[in-house]
N, C-alpha and C. Protein backbone atom coordinates (compact mmCIF):
# COMPACT_ATOMS: atom_id res chain seq x y z
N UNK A 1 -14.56 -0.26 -5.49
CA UNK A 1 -13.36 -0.37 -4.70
C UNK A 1 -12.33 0.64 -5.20
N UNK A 2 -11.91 1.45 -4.46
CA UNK A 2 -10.94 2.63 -4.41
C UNK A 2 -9.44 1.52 -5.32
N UNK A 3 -8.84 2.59 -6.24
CA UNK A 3 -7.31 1.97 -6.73
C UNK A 3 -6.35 2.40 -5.20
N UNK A 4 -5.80 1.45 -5.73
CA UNK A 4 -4.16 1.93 -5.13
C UNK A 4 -3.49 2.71 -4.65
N UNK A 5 -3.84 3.80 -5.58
CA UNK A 5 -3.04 5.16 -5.81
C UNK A 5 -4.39 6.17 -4.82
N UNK A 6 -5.94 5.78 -5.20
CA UNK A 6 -6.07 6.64 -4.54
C UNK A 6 -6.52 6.47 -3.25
N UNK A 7 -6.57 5.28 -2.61
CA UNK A 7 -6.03 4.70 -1.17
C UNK A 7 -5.19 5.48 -0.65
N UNK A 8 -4.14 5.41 -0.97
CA UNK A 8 -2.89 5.60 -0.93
C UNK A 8 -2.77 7.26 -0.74
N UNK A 9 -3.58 8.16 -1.41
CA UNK A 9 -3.66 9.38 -1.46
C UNK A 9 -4.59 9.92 -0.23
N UNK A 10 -5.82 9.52 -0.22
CA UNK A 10 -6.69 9.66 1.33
C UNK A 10 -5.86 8.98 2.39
N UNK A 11 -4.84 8.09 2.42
CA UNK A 11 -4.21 7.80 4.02
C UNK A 11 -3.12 8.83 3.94
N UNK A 12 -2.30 9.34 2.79
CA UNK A 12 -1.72 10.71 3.31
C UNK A 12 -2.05 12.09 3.58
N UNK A 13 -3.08 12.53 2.89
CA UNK A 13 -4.17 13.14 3.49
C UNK A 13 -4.47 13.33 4.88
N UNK A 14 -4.98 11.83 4.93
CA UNK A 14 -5.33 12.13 6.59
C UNK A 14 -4.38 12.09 7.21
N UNK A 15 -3.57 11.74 7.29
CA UNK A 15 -2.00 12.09 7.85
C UNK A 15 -1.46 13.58 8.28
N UNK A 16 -1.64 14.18 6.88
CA UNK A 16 -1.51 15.41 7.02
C UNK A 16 -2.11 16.15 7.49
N UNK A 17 -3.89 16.13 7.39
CA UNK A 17 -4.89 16.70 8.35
C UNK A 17 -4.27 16.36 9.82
N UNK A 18 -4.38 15.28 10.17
CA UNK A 18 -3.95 15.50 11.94
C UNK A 18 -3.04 15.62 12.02
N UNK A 19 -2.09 16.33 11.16
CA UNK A 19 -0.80 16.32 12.06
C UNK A 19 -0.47 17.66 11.73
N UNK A 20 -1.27 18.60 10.95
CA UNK A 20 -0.94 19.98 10.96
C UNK A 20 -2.26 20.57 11.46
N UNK A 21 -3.62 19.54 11.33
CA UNK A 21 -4.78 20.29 12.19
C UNK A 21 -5.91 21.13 10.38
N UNK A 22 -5.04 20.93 9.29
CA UNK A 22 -5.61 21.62 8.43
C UNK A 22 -6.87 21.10 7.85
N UNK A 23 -8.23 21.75 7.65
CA UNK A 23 -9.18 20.94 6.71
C UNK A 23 -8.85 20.34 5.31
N UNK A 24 -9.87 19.59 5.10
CA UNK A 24 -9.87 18.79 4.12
C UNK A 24 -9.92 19.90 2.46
N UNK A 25 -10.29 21.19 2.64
CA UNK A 25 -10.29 22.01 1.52
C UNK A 25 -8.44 22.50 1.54
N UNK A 26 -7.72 22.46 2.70
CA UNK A 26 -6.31 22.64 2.76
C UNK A 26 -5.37 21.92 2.72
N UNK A 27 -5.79 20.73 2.20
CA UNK A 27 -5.22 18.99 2.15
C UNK A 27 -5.14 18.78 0.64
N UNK A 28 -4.97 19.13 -0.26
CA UNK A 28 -6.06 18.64 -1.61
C UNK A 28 -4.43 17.75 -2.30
N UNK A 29 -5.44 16.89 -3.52
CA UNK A 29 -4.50 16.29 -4.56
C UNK A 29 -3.54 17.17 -5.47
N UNK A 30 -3.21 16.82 -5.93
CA UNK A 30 -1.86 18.20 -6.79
C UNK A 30 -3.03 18.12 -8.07
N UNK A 31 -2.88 18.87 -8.83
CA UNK A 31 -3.56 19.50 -9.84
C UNK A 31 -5.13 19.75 -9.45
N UNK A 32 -5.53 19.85 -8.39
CA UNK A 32 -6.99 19.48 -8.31
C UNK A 32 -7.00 20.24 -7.43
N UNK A 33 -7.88 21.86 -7.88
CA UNK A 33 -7.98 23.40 -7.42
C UNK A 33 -9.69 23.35 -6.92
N UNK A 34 -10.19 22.34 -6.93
CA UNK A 34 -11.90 22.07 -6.87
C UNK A 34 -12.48 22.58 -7.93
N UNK A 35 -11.96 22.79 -8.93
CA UNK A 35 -12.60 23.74 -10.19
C UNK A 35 -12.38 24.88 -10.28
N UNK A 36 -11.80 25.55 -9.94
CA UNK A 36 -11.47 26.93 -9.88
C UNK A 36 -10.16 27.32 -9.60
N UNK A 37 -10.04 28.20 -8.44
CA UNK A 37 -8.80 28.95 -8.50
C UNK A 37 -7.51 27.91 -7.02
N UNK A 38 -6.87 28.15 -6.94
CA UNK A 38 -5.75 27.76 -5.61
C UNK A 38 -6.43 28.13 -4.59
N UNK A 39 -6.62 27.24 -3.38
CA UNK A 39 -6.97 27.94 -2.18
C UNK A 39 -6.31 29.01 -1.68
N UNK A 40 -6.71 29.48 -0.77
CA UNK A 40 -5.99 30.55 0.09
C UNK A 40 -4.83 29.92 0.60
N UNK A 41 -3.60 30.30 0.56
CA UNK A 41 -2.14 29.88 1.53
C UNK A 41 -2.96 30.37 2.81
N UNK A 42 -2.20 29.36 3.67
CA UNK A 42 -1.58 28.06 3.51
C UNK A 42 -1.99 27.03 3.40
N UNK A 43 -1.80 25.94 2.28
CA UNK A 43 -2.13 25.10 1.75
C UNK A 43 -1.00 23.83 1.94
N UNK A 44 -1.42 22.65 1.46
CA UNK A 44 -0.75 21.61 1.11
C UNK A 44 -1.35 20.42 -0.12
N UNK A 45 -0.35 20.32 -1.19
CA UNK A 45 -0.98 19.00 -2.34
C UNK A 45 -0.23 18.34 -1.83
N UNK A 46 -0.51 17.26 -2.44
CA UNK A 46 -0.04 15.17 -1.96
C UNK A 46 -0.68 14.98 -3.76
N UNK A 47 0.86 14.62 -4.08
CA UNK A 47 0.28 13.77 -5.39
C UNK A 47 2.00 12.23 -5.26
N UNK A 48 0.67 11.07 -5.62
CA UNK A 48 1.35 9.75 -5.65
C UNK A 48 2.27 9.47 -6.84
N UNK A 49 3.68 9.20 -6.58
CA UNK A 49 4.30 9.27 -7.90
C UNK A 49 4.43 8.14 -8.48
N UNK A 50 3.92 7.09 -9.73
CA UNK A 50 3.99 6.20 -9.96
C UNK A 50 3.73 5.36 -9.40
N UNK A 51 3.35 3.87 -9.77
CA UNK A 51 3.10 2.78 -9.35
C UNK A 51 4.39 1.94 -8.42
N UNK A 52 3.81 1.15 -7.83
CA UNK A 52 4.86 0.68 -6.54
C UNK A 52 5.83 -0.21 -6.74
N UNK A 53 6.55 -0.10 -6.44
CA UNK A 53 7.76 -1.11 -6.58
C UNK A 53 7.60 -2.23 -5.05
N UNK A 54 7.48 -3.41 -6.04
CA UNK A 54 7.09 -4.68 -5.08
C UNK A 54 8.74 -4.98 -4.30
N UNK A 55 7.92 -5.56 -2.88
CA UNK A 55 8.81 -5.73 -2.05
C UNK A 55 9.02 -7.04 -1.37
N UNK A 56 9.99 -8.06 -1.75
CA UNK A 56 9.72 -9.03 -1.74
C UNK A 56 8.94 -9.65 -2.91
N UNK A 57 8.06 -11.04 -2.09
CA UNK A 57 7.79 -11.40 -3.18
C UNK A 57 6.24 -12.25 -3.34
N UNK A 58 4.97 -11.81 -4.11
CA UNK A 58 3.74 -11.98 -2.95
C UNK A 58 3.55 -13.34 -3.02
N UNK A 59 2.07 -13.59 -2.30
CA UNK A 59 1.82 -14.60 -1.85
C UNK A 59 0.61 -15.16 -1.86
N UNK A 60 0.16 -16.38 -2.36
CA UNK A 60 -0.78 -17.20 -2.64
C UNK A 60 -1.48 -17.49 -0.72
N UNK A 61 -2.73 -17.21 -1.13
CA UNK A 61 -3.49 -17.45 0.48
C UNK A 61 -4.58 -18.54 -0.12
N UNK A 62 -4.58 -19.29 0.75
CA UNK A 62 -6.03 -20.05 0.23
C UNK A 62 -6.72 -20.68 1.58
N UNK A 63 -8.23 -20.39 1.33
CA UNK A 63 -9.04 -20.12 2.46
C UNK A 63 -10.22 -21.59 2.00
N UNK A 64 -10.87 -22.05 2.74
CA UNK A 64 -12.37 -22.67 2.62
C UNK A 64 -13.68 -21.99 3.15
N UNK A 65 -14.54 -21.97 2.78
CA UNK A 65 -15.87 -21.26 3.02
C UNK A 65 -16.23 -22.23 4.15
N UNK A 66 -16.55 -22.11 5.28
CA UNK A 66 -16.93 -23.35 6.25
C UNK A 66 -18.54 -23.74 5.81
N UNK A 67 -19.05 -22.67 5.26
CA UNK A 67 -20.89 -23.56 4.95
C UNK A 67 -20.69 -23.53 3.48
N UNK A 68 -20.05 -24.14 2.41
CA UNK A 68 -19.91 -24.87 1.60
C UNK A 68 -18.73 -25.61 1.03
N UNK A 69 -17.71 -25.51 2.00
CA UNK A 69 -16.51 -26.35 1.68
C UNK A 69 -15.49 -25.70 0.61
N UNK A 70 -15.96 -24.73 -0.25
CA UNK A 70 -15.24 -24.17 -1.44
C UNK A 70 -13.94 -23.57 -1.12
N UNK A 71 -12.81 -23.71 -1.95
CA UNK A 71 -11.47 -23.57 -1.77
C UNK A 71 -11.44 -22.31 -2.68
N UNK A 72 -10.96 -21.32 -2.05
CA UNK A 72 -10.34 -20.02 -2.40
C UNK A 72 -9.27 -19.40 -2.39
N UNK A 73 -8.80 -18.67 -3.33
CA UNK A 73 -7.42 -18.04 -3.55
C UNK A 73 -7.48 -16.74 -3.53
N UNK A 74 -6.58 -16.51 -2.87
CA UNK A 74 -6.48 -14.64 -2.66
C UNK A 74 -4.81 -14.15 -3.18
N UNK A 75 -4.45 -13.49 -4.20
CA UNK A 75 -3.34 -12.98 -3.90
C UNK A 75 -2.93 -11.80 -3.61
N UNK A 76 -1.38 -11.53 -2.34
CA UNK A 76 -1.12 -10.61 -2.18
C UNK A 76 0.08 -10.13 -1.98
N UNK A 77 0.87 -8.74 -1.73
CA UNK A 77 1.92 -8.63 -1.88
C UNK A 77 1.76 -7.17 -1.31
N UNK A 78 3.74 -7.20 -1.07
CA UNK A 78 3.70 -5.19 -0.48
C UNK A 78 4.30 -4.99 -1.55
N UNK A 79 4.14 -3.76 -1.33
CA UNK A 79 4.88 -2.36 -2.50
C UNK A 79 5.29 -1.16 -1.67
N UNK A 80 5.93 -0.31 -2.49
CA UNK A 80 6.43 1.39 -1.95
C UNK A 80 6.82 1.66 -2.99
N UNK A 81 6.26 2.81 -2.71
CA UNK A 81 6.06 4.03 -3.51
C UNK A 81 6.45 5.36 -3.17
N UNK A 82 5.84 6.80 -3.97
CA UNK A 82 6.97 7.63 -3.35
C UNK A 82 5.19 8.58 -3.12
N UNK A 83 5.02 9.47 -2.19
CA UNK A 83 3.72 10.61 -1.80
C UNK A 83 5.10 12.01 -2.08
N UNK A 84 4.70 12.79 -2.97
CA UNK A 84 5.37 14.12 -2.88
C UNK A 84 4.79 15.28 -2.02
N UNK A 85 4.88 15.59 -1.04
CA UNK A 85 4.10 16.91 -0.42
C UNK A 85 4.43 18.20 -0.97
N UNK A 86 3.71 18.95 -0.84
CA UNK A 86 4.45 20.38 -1.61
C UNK A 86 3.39 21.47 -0.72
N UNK A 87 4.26 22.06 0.31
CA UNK A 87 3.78 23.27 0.87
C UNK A 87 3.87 24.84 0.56
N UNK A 88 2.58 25.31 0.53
CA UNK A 88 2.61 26.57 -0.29
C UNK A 88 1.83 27.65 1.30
N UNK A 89 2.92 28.56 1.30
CA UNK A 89 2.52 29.83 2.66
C UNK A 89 3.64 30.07 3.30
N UNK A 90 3.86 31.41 3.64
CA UNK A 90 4.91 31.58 4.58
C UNK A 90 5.29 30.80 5.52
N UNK A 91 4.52 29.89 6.00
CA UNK A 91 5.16 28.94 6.73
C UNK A 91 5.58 27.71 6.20
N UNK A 92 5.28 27.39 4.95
CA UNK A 92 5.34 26.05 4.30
C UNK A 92 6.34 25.46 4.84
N UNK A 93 7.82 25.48 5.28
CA UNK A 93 8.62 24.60 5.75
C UNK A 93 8.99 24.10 7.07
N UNK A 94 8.16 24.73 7.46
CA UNK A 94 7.17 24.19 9.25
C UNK A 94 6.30 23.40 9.21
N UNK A 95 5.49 23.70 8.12
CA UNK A 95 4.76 22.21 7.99
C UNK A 95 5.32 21.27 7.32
N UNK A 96 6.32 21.10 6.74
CA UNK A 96 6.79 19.97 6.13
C UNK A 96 7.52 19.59 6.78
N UNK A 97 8.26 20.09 8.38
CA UNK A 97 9.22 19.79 8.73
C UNK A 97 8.09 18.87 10.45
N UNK A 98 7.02 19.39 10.08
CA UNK A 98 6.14 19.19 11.30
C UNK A 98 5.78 17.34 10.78
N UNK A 99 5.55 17.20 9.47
CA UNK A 99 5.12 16.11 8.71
C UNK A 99 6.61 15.05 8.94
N UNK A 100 7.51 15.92 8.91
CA UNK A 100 8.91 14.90 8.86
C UNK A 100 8.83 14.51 10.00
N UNK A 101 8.89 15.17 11.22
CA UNK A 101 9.35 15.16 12.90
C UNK A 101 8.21 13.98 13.28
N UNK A 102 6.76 14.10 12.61
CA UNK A 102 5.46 13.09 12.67
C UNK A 102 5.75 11.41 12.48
N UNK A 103 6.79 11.32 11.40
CA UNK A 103 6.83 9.92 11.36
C UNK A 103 7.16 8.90 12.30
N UNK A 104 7.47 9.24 13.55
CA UNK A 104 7.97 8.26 14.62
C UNK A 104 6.56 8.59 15.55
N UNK A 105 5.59 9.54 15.20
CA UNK A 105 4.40 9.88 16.49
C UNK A 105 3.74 8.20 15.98
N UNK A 106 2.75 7.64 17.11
CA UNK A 106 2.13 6.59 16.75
C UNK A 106 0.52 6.92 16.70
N UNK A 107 0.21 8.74 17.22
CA UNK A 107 -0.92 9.18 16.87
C UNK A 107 -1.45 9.61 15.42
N UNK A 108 0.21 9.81 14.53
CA UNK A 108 -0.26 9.91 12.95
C UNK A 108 -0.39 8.83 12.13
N UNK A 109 0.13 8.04 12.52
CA UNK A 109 0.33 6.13 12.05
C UNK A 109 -1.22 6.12 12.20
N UNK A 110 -1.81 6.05 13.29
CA UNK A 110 -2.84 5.50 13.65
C UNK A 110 -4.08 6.59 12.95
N UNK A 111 -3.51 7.89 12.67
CA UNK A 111 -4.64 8.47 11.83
C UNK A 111 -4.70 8.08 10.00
N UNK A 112 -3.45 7.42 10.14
CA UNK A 112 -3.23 6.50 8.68
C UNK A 112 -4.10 5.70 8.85
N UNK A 113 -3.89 4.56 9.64
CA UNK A 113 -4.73 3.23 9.89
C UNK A 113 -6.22 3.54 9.71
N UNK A 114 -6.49 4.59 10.45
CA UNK A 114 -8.11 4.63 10.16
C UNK A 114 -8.55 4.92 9.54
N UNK A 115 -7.53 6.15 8.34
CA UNK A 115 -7.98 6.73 6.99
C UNK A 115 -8.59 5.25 6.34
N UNK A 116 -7.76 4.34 6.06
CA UNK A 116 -7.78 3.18 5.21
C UNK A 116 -7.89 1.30 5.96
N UNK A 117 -8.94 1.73 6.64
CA UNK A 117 -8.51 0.49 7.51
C UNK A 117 -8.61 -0.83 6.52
N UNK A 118 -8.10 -1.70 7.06
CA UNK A 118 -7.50 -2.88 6.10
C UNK A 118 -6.15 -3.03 4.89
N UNK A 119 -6.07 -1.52 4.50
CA UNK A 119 -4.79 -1.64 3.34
C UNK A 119 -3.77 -1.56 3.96
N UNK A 120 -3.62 -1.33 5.06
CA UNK A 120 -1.84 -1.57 5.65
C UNK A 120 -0.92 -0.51 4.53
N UNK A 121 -1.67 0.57 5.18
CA UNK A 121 -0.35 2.05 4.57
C UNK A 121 0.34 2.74 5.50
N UNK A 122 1.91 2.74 4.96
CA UNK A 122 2.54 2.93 5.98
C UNK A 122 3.17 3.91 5.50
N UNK A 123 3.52 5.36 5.97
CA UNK A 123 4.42 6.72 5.96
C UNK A 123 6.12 6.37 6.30
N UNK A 124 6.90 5.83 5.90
CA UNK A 124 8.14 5.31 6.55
C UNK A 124 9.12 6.19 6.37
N UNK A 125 9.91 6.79 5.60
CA UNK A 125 10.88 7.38 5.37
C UNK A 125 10.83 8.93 4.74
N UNK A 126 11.65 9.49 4.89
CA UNK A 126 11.64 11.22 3.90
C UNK A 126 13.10 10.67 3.13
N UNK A 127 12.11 10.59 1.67
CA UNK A 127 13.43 10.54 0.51
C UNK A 127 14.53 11.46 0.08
N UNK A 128 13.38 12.45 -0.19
CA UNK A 128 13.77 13.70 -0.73
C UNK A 128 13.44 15.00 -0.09
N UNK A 129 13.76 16.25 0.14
CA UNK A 129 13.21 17.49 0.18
C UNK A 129 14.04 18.70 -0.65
N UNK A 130 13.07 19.57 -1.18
CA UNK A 130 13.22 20.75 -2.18
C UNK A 130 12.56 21.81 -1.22
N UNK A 131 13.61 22.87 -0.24
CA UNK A 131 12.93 23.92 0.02
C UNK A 131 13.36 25.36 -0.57
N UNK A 132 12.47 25.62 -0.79
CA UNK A 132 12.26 27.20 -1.25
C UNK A 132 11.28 27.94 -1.64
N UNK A 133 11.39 29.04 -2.99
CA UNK A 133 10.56 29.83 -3.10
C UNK A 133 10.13 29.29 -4.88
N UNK A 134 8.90 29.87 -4.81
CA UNK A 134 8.28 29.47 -6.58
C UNK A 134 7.83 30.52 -6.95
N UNK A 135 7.66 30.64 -8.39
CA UNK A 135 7.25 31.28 -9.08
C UNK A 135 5.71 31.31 -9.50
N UNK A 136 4.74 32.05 -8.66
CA UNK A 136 3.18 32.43 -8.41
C UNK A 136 2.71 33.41 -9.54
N UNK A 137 1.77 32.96 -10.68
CA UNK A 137 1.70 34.76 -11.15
C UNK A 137 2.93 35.39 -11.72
N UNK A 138 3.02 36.59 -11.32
CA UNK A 138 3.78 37.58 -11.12
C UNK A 138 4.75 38.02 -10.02
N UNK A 139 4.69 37.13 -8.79
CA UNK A 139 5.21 36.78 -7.73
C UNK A 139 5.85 35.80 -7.02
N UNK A 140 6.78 35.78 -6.19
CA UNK A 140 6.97 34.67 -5.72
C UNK A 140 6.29 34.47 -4.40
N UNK A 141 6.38 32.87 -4.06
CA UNK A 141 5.55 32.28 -2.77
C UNK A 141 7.06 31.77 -2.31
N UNK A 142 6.50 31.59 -0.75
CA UNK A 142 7.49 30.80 -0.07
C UNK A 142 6.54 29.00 -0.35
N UNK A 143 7.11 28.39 -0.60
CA UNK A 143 6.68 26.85 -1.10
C UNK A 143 7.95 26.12 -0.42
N UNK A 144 7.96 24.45 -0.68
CA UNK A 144 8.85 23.56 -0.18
C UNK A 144 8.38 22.15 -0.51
N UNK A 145 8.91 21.08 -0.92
CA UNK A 145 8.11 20.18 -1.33
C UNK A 145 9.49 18.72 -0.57
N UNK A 146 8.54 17.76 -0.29
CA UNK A 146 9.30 16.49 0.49
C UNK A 146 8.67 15.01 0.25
N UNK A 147 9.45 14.71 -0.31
CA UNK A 147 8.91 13.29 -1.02
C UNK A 147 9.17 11.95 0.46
N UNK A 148 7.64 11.45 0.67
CA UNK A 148 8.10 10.42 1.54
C UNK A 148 7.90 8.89 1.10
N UNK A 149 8.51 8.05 1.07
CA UNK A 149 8.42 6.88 0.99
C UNK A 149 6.81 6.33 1.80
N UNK A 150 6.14 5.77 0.72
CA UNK A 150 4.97 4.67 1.20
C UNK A 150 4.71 3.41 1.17
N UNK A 151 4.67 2.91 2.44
CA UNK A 151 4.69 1.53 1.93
C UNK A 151 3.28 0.90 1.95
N UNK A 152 2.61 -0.29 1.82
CA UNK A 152 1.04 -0.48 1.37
C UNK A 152 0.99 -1.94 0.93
N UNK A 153 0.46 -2.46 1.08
CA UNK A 153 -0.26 -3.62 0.27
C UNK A 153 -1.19 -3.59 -0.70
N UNK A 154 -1.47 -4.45 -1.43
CA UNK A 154 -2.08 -4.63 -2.39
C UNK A 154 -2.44 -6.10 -2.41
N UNK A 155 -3.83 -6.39 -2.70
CA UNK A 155 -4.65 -7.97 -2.62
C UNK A 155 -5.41 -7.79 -3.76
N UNK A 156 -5.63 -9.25 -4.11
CA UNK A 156 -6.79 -9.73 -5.35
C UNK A 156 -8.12 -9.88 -4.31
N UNK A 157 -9.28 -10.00 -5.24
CA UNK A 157 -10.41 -10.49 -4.10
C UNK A 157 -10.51 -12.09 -4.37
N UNK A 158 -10.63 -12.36 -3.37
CA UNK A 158 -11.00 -14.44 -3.24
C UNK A 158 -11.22 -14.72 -4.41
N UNK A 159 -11.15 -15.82 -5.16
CA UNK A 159 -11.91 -16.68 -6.27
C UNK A 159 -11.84 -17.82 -5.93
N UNK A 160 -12.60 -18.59 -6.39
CA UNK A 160 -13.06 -19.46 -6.05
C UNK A 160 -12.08 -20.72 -6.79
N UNK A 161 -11.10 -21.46 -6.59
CA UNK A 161 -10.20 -22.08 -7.55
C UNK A 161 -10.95 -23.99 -6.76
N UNK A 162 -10.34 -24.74 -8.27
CA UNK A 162 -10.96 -26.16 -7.80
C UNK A 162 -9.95 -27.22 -7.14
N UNK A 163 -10.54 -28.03 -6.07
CA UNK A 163 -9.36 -28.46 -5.26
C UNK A 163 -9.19 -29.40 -6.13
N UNK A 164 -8.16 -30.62 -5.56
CA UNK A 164 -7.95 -31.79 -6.84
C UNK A 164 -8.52 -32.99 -5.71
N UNK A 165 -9.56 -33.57 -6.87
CA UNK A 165 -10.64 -34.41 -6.24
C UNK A 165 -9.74 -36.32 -6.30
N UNK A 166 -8.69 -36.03 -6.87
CA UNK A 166 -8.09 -37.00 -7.00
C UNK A 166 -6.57 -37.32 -7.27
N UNK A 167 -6.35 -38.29 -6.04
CA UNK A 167 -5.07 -38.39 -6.07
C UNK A 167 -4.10 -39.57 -6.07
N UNK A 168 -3.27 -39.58 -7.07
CA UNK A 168 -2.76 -41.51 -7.45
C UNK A 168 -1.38 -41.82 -7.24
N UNK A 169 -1.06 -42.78 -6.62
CA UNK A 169 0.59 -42.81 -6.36
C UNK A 169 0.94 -44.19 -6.32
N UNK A 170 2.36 -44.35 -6.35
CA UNK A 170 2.77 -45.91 -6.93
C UNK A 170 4.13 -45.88 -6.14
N UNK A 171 4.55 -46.56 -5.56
CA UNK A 171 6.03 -46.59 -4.68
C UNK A 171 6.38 -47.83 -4.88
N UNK A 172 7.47 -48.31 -5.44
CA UNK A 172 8.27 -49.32 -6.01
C UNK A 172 9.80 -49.52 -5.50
N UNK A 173 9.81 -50.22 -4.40
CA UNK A 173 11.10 -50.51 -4.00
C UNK A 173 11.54 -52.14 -4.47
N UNK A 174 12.92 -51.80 -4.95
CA UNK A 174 13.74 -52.61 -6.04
C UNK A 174 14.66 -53.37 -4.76
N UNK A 175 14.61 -54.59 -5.30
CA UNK A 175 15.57 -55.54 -3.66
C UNK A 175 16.83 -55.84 -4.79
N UNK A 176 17.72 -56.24 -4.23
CA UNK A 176 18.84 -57.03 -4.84
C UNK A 176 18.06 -58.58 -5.06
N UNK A 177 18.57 -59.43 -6.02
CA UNK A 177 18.31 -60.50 -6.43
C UNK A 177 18.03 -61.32 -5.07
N UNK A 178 18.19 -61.34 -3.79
CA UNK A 178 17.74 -62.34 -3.09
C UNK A 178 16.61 -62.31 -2.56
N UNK A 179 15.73 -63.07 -1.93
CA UNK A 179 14.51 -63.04 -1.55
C UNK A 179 14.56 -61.63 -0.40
N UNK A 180 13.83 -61.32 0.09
CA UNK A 180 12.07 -60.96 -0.67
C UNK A 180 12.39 -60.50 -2.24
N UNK A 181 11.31 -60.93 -2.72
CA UNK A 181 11.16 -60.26 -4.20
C UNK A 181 10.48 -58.64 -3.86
N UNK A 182 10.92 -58.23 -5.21
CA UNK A 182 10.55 -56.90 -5.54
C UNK A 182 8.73 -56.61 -5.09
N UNK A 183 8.80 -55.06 -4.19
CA UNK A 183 7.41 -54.79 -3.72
C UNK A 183 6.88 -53.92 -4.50
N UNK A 184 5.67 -53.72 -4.85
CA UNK A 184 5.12 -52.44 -5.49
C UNK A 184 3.88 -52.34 -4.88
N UNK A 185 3.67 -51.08 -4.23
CA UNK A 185 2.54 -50.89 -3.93
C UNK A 185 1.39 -49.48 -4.75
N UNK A 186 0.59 -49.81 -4.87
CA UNK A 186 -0.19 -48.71 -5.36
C UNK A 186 -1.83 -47.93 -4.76
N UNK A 187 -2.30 -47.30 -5.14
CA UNK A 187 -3.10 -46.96 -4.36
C UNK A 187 -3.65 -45.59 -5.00
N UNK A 188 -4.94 -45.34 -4.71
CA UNK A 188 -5.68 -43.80 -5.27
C UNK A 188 -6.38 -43.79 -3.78
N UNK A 189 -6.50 -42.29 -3.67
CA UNK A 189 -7.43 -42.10 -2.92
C UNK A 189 -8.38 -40.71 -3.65
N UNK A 190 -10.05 -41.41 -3.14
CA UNK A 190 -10.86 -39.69 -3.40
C UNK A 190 -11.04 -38.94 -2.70
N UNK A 191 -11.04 -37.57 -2.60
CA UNK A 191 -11.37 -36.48 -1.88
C UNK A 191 -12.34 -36.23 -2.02
């Protein structure tokens, strides 16, 4: 099972593939050249910054197996986090500005959804942007980099927890001194 982070990294990815049209060798993680040298500009990295800051507050699920009765617990919760893009090519701030203008399309949402179906990752906001030029070599590049807010879930897998096979209670209502006298009733029941 894929972490978090790199969930989280293939649904911006594919994000970015359909929404600038670039292959998957022009998509890549930040530090990660395939072993060798920088692709050819124009390019784009996606690296995940830190772990997520929970939102709200999660939540206990509990399920039964219908062909053996067993009681299960799942926990889960959202988070957000930050995806940094960083575009490298004379055009780099066309594509980052193509990636910004994208967040309201419901055709890049939905190329999220299918990157990761089931984790519920969501592209929501542009935090930050840094445009300009870097220092390449001996040269400069035109580059630009734009941090977007991610939002995502995160789940435990089922376990199997034990129900309570037994349950005991006692209810005691107190009269004032006149008749009826004092009632107490008690009682267990098994599950």
């Amino acid at each position: 099972m894929a972490t978090a982070k790199e969930t989280i990294l293939q649904a911006v990815r594919a994000w970015i593939k359909s929404v600038t049209g670039f292959a998957d060798d022009k998509v890549i993680p930040h530090g990660d050249s395939g072993g060798g040298s920088r692709p050819a500009m124009p390019y784009l990295t996606v690296q995940v910054l830190g772990p997520g800051a929970g939102v709200g507050r999660g939540e206990a699920l509990h399920s039964v197996i219908p062909s053996t009765g067993q009681l299960q617990e799942m926990l889960r919760g959202h988070r957000r986090c930050t995806a940094q893009v960083t575009a490298y090519g004379t055009d780099a701030a066309e594509y980052l500005e193509q990636l910004k203008l994208s967040l309201c399309s419901t055709t890049a949402q939905a190329a999220i959804a299918a990157a990761v179906v089931g984790a519920e990752v969501g592209i929501a906001n542009v935090l930050s942007e840094r445009p300009g030029v870097r220092l390449r070599d001996t040269g400069y590049e035109d580059a630009g980099s734009v941090d977007f807010e991610v939002t995502y879930r995160i789940e435990t897998t089922p376990e199997d927890i034990v129900a309570a096979e037994h349950i005991g209670w006692t209810i005691t209502v107190d009269q004032p001194s006149n008749p009826p006298p004092d009632i107490t009733i008690s009682g267990t029941a098994d599950l």
